[in-house]
N, C-alpha and C. Protein backbone atom coordinates (compact mmCIF):
# COMPACT_ATOMS: atom_id res chain seq x y z
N UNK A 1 299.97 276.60 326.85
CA UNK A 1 299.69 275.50 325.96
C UNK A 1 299.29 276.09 324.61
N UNK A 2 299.85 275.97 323.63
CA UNK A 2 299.49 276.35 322.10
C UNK A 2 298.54 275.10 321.67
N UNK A 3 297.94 275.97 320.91
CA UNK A 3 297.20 274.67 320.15
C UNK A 3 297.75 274.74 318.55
N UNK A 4 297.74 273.99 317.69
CA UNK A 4 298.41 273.83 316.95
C UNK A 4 297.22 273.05 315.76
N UNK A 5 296.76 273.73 314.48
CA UNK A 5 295.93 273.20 313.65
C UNK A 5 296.83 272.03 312.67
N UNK A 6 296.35 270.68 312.76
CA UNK A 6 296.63 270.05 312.08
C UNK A 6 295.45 269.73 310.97
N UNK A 7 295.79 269.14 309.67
CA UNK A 7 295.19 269.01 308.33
C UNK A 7 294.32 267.88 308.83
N UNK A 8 293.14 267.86 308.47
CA UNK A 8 291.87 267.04 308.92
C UNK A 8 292.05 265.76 308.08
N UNK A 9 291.20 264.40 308.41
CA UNK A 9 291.07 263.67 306.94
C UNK A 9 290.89 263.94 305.49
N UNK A 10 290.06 265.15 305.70
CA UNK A 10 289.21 265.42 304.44
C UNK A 10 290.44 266.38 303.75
N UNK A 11 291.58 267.12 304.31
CA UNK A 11 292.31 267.99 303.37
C UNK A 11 293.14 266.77 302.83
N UNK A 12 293.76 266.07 303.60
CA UNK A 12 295.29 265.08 302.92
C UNK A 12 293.95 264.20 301.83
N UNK A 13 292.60 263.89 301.95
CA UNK A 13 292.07 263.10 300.44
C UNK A 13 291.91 263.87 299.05
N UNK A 14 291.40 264.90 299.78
CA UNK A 14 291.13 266.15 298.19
C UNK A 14 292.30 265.67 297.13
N UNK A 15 293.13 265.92 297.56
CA UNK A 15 294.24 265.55 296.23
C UNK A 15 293.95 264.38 295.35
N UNK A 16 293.67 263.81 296.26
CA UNK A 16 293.81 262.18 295.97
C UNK A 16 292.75 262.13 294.86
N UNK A 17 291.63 262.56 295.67
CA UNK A 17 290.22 262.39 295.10
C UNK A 17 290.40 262.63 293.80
N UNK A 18 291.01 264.36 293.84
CA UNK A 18 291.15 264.55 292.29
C UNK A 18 292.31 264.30 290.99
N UNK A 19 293.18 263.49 291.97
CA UNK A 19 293.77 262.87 290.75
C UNK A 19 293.39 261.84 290.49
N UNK A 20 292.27 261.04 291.12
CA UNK A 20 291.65 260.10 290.96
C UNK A 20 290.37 259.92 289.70
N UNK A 21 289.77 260.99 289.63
CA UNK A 21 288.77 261.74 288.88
C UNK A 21 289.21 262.16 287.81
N UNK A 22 291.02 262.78 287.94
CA UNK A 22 291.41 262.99 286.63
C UNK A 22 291.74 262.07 286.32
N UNK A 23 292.07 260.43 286.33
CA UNK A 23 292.77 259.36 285.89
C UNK A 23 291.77 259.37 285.16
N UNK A 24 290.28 259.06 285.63
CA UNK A 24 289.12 258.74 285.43
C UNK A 24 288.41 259.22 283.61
N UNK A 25 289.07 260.08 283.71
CA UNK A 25 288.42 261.33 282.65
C UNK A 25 289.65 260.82 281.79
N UNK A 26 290.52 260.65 281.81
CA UNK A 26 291.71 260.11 280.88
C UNK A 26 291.63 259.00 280.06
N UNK A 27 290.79 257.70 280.93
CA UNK A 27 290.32 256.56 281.05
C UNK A 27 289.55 256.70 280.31
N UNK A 28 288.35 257.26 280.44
CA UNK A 28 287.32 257.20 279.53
C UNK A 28 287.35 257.71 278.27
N UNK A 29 288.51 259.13 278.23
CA UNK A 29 288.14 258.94 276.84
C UNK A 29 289.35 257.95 275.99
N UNK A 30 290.08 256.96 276.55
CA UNK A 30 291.30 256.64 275.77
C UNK A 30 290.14 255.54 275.55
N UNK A 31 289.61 254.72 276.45
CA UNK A 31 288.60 253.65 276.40
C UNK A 31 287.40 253.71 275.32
N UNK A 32 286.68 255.15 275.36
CA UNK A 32 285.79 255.57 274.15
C UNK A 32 286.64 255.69 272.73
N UNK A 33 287.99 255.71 272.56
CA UNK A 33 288.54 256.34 271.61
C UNK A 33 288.72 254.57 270.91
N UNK A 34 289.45 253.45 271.75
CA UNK A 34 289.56 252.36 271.72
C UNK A 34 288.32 252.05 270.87
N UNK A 35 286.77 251.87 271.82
CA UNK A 35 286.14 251.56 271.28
C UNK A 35 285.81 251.46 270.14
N UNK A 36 286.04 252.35 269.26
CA UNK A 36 285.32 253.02 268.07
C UNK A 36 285.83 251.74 267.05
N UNK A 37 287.27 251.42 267.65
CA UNK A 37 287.88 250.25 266.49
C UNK A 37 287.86 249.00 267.02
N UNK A 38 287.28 248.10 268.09
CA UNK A 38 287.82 247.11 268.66
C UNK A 38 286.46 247.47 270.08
N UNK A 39 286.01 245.66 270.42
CA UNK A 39 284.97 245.87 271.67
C UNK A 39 283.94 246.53 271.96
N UNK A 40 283.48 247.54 270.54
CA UNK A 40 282.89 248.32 271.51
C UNK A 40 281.23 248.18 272.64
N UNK A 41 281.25 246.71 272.32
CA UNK A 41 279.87 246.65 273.03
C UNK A 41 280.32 246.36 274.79
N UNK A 42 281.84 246.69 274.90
CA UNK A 42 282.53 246.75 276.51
C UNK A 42 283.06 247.86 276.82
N UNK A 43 283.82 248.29 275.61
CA UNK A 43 284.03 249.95 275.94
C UNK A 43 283.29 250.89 275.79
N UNK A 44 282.41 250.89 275.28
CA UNK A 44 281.54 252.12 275.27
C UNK A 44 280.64 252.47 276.44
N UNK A 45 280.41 251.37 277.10
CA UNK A 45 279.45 251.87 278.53
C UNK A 45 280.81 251.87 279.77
N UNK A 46 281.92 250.89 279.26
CA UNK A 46 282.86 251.55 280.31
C UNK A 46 283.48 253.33 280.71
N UNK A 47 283.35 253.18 278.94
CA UNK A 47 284.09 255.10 279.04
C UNK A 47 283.04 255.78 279.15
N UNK A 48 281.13 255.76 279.37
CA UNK A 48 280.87 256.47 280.03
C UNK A 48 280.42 256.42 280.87
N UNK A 49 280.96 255.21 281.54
CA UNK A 49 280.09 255.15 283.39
C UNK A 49 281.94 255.85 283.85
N UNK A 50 283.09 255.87 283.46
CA UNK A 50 284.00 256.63 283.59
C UNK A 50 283.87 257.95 283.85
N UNK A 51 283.51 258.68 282.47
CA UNK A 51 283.16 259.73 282.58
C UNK A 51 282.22 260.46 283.43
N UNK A 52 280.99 259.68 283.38
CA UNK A 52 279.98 260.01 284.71
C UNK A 52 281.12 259.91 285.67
N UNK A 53 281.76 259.14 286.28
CA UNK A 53 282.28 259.12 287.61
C UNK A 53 282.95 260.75 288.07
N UNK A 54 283.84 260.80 286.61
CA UNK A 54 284.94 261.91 286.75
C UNK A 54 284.12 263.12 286.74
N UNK A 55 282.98 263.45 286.08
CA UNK A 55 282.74 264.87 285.91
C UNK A 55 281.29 264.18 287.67
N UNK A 56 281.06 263.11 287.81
CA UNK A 56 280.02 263.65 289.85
C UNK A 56 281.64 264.15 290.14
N UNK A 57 282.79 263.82 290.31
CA UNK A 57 284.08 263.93 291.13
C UNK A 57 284.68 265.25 291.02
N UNK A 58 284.00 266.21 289.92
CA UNK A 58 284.19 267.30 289.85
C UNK A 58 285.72 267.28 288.95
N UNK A 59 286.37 266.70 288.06
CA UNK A 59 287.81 266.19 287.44
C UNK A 59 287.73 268.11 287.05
N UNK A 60 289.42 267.85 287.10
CA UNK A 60 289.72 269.00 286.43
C UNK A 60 289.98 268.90 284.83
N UNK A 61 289.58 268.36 284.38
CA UNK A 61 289.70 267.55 283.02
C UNK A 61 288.41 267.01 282.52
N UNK A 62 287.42 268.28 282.75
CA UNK A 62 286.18 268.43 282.23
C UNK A 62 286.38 267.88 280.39
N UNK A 63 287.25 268.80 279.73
CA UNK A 63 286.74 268.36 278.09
C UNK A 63 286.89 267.05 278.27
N UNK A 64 288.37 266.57 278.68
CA UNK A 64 288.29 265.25 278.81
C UNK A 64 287.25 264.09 279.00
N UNK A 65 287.03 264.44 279.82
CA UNK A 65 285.98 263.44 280.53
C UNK A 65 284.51 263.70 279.63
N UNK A 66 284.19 264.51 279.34
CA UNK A 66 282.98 265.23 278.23
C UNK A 66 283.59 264.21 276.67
N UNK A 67 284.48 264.19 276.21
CA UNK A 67 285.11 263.44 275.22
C UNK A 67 284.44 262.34 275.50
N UNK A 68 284.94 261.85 276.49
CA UNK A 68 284.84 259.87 276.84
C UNK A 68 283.53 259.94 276.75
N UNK A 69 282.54 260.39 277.11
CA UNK A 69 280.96 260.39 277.49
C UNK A 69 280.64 260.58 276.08
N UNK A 70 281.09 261.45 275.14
CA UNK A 70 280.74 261.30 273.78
C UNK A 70 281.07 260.41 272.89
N UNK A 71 282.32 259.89 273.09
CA UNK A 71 283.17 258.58 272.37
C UNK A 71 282.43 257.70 272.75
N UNK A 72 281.93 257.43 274.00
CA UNK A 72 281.31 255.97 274.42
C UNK A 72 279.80 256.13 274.05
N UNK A 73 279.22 257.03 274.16
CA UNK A 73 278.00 256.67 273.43
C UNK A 73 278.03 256.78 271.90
N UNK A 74 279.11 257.24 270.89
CA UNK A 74 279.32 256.76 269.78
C UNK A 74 279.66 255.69 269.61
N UNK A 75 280.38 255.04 270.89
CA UNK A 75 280.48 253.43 270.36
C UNK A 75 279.20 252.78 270.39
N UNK A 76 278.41 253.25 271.46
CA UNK A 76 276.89 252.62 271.50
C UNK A 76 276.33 252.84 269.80
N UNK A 77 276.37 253.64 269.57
CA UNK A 77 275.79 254.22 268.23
C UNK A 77 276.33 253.04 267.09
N UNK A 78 278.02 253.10 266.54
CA UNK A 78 278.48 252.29 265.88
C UNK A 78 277.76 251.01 266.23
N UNK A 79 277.71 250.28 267.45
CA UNK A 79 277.44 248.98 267.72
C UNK A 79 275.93 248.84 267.33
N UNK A 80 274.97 250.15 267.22
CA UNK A 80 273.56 249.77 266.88
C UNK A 80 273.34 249.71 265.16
N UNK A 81 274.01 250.69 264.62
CA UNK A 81 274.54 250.28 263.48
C UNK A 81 275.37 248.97 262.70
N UNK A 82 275.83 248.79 263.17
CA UNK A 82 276.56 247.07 262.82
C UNK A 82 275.79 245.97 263.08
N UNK A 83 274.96 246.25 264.27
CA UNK A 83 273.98 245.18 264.31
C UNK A 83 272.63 245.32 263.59
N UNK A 84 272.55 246.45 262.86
CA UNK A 84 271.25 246.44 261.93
C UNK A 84 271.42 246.27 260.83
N UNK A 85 272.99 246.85 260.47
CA UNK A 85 273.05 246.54 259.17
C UNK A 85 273.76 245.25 258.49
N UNK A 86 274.29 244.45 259.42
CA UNK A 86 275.13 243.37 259.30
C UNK A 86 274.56 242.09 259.79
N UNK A 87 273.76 242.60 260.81
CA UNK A 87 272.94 241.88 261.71
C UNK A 87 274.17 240.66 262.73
N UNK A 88 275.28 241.44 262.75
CA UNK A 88 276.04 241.00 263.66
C UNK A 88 277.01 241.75 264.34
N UNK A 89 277.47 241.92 265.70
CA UNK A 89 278.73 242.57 266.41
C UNK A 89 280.18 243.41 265.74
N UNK A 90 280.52 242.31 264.80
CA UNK A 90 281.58 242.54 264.30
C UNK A 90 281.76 243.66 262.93
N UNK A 91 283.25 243.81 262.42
CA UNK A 91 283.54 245.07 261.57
C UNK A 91 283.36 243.74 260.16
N UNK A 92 282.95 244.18 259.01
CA UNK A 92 283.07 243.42 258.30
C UNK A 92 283.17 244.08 256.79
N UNK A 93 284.26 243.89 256.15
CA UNK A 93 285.40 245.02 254.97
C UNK A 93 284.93 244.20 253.48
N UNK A 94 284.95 243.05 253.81
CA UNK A 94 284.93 242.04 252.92
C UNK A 94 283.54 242.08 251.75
N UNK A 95 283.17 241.05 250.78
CA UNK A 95 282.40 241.50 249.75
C UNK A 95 281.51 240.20 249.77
């Protein structure tokens, strides 16, 4: 009788996991990058509860994901700025 090693649950997810983590890190920073012009009082905590996700998940797309975590708390930043100095949400060009 041979015994014969087959791949456990945990080898066929690894992949998964980490292309999952890399979507993640992609996500956040296209989402932080978004922000900066448009939403950002929705994208900016999205792209970095993203980024948190991707870099606990270990992403192979560390700068990436390091990007989004910086883009999204610059959107936090822009949005505290607009609301102090405008004393409202929005972009405003006008005179």
């Amino acid at each position: 009788m041979a015994l014969t090693s087959t791949p456990g649950p945990r080898a066929s997810r690894a992949p998964r996991a980490s292309r999952e983590a890399d979507g993640l890190a992609v996500a956040s920073f296209v989402l932080g990058l978004l922000g900066l012009l448009v939403m950002n009082i929705l994208l900016g905590p999205a792209a970095i509860v993203m980024a948190s996700l991707a870099l606990a998940r270990s992403t192979a797309r560390r700068g990436r994901a390091l990007l989004g975590l910086a883009l999204g708390v610059a959107d936090l930043v822009v949005l505290a700025v607009l609301v102090t100095v405008n004393g409202t949400v929005s972009w405003s060009f006008g005179g």
